[in-house]
C-alpha atoms as a PDB file:
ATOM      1  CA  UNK A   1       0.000   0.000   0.000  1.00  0.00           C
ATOM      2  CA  UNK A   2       3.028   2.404   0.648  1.00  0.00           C
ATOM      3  CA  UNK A   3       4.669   1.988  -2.197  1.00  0.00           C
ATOM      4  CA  UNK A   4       1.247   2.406  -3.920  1.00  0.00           C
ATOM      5  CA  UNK A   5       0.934   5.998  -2.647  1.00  0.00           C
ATOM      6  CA  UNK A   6       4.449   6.998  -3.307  1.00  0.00           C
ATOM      7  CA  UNK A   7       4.180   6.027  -6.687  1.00  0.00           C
ATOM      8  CA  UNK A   8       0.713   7.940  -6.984  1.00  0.00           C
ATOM      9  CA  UNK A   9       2.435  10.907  -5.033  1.00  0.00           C
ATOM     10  CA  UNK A  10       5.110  11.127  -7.870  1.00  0.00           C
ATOM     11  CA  UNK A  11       2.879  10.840 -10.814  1.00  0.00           C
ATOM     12  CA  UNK A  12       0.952  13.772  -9.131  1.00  0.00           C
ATOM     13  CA  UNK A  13       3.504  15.775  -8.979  1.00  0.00           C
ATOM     14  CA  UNK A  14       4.529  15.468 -12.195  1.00  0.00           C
ATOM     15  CA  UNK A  15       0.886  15.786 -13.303  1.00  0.00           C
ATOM     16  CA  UNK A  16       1.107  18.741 -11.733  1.00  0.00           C
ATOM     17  CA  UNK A  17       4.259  20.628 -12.956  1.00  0.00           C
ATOM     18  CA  UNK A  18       2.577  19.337 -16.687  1.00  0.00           C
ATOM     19  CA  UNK A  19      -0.847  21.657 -15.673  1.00  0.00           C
ATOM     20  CA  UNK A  20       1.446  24.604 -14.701  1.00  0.00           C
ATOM     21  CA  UNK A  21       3.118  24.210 -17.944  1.00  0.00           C
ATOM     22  CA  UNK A  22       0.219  24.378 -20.005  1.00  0.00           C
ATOM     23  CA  UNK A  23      -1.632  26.850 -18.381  1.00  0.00           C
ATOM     24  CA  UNK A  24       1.543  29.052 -18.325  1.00  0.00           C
ATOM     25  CA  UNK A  25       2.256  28.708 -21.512  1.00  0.00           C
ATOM     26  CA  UNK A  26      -1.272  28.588 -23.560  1.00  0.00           C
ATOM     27  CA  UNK A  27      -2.428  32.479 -21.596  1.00  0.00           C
ATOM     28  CA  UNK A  28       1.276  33.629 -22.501  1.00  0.00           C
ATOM     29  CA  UNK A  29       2.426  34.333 -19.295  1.00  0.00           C
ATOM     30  CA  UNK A  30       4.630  37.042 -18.530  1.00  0.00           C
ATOM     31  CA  UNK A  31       5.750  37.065 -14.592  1.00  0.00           C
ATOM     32  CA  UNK A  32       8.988  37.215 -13.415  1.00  0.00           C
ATOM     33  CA  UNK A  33       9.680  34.537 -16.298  1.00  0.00           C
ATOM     34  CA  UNK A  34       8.675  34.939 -19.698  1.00  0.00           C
ATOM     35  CA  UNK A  35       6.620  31.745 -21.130  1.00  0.00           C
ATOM     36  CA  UNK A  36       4.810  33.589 -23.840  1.00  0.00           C
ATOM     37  CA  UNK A  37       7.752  31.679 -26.234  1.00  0.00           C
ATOM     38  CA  UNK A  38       7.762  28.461 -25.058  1.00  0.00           C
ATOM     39  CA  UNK A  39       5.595  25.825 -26.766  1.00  0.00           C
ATOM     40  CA  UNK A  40       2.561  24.383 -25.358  1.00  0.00           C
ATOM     41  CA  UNK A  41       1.707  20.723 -24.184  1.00  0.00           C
ATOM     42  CA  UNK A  42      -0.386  20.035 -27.812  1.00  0.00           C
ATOM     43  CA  UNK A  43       2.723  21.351 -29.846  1.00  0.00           C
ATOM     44  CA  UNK A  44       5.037  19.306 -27.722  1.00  0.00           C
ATOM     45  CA  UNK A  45       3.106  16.220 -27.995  1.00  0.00           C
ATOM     46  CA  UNK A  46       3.074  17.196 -31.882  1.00  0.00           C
ATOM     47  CA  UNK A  47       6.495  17.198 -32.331  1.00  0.00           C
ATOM     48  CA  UNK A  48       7.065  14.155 -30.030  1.00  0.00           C
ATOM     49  CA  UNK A  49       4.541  11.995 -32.163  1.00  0.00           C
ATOM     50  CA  UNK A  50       6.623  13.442 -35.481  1.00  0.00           C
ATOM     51  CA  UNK A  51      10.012  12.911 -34.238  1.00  0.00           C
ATOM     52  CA  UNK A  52       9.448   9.204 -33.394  1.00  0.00           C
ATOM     53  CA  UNK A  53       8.281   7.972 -36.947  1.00  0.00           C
ATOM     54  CA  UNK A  54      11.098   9.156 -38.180  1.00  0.00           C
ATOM     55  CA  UNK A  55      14.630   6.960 -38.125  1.00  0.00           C
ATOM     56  CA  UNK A  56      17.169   9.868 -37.625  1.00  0.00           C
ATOM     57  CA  UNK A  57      15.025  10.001 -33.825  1.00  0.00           C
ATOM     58  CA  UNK A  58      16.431   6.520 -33.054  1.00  0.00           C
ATOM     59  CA  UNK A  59      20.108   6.721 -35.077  1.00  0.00           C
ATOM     60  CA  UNK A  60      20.620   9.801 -32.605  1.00  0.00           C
ATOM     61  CA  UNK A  61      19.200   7.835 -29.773  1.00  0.00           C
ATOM     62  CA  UNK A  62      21.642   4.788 -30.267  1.00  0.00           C
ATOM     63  CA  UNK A  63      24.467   7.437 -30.771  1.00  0.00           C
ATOM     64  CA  UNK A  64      24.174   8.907 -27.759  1.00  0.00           C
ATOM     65  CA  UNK A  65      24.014   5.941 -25.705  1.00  0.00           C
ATOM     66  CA  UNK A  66      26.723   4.069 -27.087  1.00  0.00           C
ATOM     67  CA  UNK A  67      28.436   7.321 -25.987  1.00  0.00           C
ATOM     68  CA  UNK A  68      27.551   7.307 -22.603  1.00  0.00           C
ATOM     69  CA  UNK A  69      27.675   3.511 -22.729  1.00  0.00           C
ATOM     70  CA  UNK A  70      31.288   3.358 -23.812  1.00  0.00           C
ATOM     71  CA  UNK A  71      32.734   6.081 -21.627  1.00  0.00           C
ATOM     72  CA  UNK A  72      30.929   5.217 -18.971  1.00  0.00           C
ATOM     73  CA  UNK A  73      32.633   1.601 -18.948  1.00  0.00           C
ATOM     74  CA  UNK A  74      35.741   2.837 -19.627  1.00  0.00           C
ATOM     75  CA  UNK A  75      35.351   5.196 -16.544  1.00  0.00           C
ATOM     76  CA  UNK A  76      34.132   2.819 -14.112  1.00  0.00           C
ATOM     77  CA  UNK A  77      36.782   0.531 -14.616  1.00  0.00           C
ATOM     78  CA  UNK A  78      39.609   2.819 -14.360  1.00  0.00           C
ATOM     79  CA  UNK A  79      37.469   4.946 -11.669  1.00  0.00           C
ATOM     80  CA  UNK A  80      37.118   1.881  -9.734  1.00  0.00           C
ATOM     81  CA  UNK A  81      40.758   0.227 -10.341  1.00  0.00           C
ATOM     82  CA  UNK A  82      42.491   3.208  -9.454  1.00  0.00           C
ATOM     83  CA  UNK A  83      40.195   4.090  -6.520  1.00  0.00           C
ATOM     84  CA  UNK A  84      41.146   0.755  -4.803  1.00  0.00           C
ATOM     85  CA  UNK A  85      44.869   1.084  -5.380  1.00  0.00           C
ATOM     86  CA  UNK A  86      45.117   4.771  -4.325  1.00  0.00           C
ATOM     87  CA  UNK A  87      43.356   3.773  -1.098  1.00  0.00           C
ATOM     88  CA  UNK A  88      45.302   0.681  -0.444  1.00  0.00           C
ATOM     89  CA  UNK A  89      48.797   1.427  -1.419  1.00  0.00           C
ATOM     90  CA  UNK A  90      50.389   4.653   0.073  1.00  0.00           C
ATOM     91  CA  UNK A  91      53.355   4.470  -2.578  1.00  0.00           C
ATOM     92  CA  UNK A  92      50.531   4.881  -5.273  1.00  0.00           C
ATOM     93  CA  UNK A  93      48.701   7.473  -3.366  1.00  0.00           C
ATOM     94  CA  UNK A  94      51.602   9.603  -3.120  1.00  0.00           C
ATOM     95  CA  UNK A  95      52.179   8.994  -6.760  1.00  0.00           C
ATOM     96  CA  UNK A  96      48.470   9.739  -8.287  1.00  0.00           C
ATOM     97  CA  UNK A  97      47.219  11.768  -6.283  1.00  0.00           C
ATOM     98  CA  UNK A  98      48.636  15.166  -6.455  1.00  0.00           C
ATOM     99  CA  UNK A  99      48.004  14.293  -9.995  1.00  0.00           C
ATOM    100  CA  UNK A 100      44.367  13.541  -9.868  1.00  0.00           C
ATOM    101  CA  UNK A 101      43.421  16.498  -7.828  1.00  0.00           C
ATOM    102  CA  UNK A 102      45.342  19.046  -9.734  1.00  0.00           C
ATOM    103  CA  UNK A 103      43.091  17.577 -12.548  1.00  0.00           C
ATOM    104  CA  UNK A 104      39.589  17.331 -11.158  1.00  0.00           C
ATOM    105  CA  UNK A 105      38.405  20.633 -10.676  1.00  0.00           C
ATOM    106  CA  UNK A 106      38.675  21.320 -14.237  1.00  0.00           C
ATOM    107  CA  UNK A 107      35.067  20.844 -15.144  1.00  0.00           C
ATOM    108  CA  UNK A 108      35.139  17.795 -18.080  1.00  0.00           C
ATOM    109  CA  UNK A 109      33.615  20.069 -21.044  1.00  0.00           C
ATOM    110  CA  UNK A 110      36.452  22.349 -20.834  1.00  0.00           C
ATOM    111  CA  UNK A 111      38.453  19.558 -22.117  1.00  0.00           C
ATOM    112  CA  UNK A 112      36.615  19.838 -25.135  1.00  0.00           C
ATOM    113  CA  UNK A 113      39.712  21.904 -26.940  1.00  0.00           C
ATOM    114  CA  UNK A 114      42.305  18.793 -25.704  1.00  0.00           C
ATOM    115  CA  UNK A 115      40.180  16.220 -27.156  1.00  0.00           C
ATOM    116  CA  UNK A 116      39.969  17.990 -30.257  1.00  0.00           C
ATOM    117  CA  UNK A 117      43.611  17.898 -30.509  1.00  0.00           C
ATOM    118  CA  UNK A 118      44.160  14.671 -29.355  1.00  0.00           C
ATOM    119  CA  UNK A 119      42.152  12.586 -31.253  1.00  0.00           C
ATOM    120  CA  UNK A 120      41.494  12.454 -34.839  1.00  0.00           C
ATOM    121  CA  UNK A 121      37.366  11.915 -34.934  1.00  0.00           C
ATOM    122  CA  UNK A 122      35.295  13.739 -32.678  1.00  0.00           C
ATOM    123  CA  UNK A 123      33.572  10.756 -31.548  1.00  0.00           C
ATOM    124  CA  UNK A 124      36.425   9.326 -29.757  1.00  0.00           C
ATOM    125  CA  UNK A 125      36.811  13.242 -28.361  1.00  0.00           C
ATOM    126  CA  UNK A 126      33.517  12.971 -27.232  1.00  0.00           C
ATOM    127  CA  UNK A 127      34.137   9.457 -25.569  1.00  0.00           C
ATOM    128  CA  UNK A 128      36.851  10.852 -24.245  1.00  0.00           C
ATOM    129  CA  UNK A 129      34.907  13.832 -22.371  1.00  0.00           C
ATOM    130  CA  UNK A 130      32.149  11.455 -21.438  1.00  0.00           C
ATOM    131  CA  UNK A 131      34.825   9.168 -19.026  1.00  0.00           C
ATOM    132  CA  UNK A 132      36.389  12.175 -17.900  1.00  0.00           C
ATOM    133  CA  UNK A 133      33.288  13.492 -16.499  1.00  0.00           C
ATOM    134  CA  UNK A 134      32.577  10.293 -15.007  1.00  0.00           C
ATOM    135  CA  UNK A 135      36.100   9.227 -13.721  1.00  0.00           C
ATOM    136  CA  UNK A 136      36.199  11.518 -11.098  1.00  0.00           C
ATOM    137  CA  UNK A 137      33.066  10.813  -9.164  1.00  0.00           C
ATOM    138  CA  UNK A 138      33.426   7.070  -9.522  1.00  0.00           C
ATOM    139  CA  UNK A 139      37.564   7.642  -8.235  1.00  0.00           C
ATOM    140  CA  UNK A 140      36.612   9.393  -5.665  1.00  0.00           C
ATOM    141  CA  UNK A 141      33.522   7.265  -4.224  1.00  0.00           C
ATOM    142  CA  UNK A 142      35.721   4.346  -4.368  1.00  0.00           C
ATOM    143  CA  UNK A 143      38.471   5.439  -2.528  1.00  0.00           C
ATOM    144  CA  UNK A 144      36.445   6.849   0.277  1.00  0.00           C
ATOM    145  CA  UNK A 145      34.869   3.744   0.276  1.00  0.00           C
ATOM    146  CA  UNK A 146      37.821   1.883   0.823  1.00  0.00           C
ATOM    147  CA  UNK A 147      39.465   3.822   3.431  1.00  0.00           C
ATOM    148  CA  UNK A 148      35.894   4.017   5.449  1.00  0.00           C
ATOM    149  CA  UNK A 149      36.430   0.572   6.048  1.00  0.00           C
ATOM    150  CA  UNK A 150      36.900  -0.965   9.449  1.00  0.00           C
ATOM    151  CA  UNK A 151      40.194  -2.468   9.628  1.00  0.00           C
ATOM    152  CA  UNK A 152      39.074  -5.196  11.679  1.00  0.00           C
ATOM    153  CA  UNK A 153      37.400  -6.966   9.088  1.00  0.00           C
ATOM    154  CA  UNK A 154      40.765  -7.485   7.246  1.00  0.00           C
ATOM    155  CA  UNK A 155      42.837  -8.373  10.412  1.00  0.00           C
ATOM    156  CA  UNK A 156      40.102 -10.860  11.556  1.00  0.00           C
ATOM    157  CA  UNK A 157      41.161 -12.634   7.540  1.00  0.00           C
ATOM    158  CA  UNK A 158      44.396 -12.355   7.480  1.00  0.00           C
ATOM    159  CA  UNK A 159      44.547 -13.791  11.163  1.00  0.00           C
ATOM    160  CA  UNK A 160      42.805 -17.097   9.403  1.00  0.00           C
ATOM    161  CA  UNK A 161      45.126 -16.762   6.601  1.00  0.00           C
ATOM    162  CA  UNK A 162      43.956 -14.930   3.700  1.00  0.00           C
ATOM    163  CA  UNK A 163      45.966 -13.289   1.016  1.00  0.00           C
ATOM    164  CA  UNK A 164      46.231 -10.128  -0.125  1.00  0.00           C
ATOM    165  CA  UNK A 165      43.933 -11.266  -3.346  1.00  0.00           C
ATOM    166  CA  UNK A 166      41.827 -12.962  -0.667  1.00  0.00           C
ATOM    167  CA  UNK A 167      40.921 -10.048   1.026  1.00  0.00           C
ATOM    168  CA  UNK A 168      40.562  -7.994  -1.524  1.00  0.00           C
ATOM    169  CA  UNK A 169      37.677 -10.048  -3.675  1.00  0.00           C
ATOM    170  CA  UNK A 170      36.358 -11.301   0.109  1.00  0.00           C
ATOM    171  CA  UNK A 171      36.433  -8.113   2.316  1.00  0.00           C
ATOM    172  CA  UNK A 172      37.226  -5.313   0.197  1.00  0.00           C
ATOM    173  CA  UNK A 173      35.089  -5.047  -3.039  1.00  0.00           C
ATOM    174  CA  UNK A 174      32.167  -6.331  -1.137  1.00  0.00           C
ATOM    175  CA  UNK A 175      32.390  -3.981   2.014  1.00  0.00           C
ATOM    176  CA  UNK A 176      32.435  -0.746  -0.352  1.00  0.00           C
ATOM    177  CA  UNK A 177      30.096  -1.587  -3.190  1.00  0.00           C
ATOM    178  CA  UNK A 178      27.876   0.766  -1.544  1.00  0.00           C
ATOM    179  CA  UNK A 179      29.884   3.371  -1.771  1.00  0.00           C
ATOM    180  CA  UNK A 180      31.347   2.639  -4.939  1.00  0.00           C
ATOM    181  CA  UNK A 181      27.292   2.720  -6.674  1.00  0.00           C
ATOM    182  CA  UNK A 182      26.877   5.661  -5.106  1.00  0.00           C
ATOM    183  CA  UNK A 183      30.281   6.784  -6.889  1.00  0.00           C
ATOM    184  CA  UNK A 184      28.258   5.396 -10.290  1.00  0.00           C
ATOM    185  CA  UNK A 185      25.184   6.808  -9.858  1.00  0.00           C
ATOM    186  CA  UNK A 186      26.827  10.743  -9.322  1.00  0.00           C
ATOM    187  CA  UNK A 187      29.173   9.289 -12.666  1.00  0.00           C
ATOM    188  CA  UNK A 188      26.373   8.533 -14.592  1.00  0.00           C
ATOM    189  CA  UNK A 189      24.321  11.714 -14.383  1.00  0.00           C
ATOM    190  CA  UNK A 190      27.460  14.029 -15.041  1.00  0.00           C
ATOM    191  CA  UNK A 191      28.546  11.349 -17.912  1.00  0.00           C
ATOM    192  CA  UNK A 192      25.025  12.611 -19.167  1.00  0.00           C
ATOM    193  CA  UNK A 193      25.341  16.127 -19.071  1.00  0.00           C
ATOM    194  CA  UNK A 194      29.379  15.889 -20.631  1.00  0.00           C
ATOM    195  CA  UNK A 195      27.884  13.809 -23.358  1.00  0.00           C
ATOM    196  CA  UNK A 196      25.275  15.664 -24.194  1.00  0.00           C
ATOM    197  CA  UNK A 197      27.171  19.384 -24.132  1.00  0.00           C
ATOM    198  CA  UNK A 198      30.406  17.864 -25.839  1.00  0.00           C
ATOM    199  CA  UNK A 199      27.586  16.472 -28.736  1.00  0.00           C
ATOM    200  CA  UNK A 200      26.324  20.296 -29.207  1.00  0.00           C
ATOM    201  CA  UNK A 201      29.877  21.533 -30.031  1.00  0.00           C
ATOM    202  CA  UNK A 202      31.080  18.951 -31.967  1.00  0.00           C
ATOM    203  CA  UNK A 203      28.839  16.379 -32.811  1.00  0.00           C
ATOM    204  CA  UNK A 204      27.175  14.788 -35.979  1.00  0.00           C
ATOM    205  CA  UNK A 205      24.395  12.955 -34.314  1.00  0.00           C
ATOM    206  CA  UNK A 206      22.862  12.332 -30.853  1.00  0.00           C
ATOM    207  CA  UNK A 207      20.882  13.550 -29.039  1.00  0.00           C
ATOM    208  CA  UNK A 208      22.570  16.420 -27.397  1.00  0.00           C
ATOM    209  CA  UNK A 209      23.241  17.568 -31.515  1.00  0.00           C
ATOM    210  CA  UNK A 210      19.851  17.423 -32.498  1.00  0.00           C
ATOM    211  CA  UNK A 211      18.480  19.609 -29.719  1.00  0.00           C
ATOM    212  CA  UNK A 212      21.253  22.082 -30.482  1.00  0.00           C
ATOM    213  CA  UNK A 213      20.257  21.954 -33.603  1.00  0.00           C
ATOM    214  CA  UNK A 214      16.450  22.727 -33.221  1.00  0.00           C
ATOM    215  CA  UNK A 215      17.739  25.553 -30.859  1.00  0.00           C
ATOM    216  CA  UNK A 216      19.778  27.388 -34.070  1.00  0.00           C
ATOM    217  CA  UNK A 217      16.268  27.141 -36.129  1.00  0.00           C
ATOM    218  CA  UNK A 218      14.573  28.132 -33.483  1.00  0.00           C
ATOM    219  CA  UNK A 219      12.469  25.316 -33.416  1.00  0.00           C
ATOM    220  CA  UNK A 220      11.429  25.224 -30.000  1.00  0.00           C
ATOM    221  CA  UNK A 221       8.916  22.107 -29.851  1.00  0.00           C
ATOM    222  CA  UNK A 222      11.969  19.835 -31.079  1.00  0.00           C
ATOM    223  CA  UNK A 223      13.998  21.936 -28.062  1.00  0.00           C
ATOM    224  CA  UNK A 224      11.589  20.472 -25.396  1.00  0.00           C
ATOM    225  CA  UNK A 225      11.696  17.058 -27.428  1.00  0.00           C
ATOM    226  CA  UNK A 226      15.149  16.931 -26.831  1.00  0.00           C
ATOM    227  CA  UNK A 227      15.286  18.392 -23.052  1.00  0.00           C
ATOM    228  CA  UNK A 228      12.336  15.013 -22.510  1.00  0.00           C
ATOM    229  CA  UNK A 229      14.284  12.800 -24.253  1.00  0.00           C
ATOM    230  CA  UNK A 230      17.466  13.322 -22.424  1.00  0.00           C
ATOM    231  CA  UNK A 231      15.965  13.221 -19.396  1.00  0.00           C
ATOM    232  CA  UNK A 232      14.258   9.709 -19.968  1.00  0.00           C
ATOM    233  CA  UNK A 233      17.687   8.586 -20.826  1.00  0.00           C
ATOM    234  CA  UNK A 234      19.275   9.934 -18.196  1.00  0.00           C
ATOM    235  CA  UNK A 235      16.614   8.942 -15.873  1.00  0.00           C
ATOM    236  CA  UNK A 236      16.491   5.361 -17.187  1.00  0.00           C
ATOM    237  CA  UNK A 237      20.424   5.152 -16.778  1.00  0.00           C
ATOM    238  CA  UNK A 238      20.369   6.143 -13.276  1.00  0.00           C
ATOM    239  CA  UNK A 239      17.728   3.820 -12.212  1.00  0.00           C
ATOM    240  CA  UNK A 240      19.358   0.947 -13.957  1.00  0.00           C
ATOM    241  CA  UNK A 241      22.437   1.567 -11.793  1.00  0.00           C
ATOM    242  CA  UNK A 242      19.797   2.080  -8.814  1.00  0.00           C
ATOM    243  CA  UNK A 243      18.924  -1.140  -9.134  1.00  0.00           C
ATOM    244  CA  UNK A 244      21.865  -3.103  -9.845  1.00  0.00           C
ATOM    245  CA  UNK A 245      23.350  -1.783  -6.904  1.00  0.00           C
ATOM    246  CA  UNK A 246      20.267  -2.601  -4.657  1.00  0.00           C
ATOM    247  CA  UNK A 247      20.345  -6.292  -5.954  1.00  0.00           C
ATOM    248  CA  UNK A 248      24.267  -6.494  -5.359  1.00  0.00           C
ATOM    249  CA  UNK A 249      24.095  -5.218  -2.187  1.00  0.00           C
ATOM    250  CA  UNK A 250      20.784  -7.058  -0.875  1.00  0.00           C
ATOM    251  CA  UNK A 251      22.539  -8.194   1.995  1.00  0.00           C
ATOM    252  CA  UNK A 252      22.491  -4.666   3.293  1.00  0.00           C
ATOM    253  CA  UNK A 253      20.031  -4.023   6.086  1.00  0.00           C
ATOM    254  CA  UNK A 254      17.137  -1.762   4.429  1.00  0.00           C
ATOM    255  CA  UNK A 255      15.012   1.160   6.425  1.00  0.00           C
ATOM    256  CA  UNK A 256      11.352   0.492   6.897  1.00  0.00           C
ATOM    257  CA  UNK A 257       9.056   1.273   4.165  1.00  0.00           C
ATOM    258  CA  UNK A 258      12.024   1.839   1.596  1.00  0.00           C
ATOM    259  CA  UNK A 259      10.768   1.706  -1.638  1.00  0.00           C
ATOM    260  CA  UNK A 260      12.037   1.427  -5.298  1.00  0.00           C
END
């Protein structure tokens, strides 16, 4: 029954924020915010119902997640691998990480310029920009996660006998998967916005191109379109990692009335 009304809670709400829309936007509202511009539900819904019998809708679909797909696997394994190492092994530490953090603060799209000039197609560039963005959170996440870890918990194994490798597969990796999905849920949604801002400056296709494009013609329906679209995918991504990470981690205890 809970999880009934929190699911009817949410589609109120965004039942809701839909009414405001349209009733902002079909009397041509002019408040603090202009809305006058900005399409209405029936021309959205127009444009949606065009754009999706047509193929270039789904060939800039695909694009854009085998973008995020691709850098987001190449992020989590180096994001993860080198999280684990910097945490575990001081030499390394002292190695990577002045490194690292003279590196993160520079926001991932700004690397758009290096990736240019690094590789020779832009859709390894944009690959490129799309692990970047996610490296950091997932790095980061994991290494916390690691060094949050009671030490007892390897002492206890290694007093029975275990290896190194032993306690790393046994203790290790499963004591800060939490922390390390957490790490690839924050990647995932800045992997999204990377992807989708390196694909409006120098992109062919996807998603992030398309609504660009729409914006230069100032076709505003296929703007919204676009906005919806990546936030379904973005959305969908998120909740996919969600829920692998809740499965994974089912041994976890879980709060009362938690819900999906």
């Amino acid at each position: 029954m809970s999880s009934m009304s929190s699911w009817a809670r949410r589609i109120l709400a965004l039942l809701a924020a839909a009414g405001t829309w349209q009733l902002l936007t079909a009397t041509d509202a002019v408040l603090w915010l202009r809305f006058d511009r900005l399409p209405t539900l029936g021309e959205i819904a127009a444009e949606l119902l065009q754009q999706v019998t047509t193929p270039i809708y789904y060939l800039d679909l695909l694009q854009s997640v085998i973008r995020i797909l691709t850098g987001f696997a190449l992020a989590a394994a180096a994001g993860i691998t080198v999280g684990i190492l910097i945490a575990r092994s001081p030499k390394a530490s002292d190695l990577l990480t002045p490194l690292l953090e003279a590196v993160r603060p520079i926001p991932a799209i700004a690397l758009v310029p290096i990736a240019i000039l690094l590789f020779p197609q832009d859709e390894q560039g944009i690959v490129f920009i799309t692990c970047a963005a996610a490296f950091f959170p997932i790095m980061v996440s994991t290494r916390h996660a690691v060094r949050a870890l009671p030490t007892l918990w390897e002492d206890a194994v290694r007093t029975m006998g275990g290896g190194r490798l032993h306690v790393l597969r046994n203790v290790i990796l499963p004591g800060a998967l939490p922390g390390v999905f957490g790490g690839l849920s924050v990647g995932m949604g800045v992997a999204w916005i990377c992807v989708i801002s390196a694909e409006m400056i120098s992109g062919d296709f996807g998603v992030g191109y398309r609504t660009w494009h729409a914006y230069t013609i100032v076709d505003y329906p296929a703007v919204i379109v676009g906005m919806i679209t990546i936030g379904a995918l973005g959305w969908l991504a998120s909740a996919a990692i969600e829920l692998t990470g809740r499965r994974t981690t089912r041994w976890l205890p879980r709060a009362e009335g938690s819900s999906a």
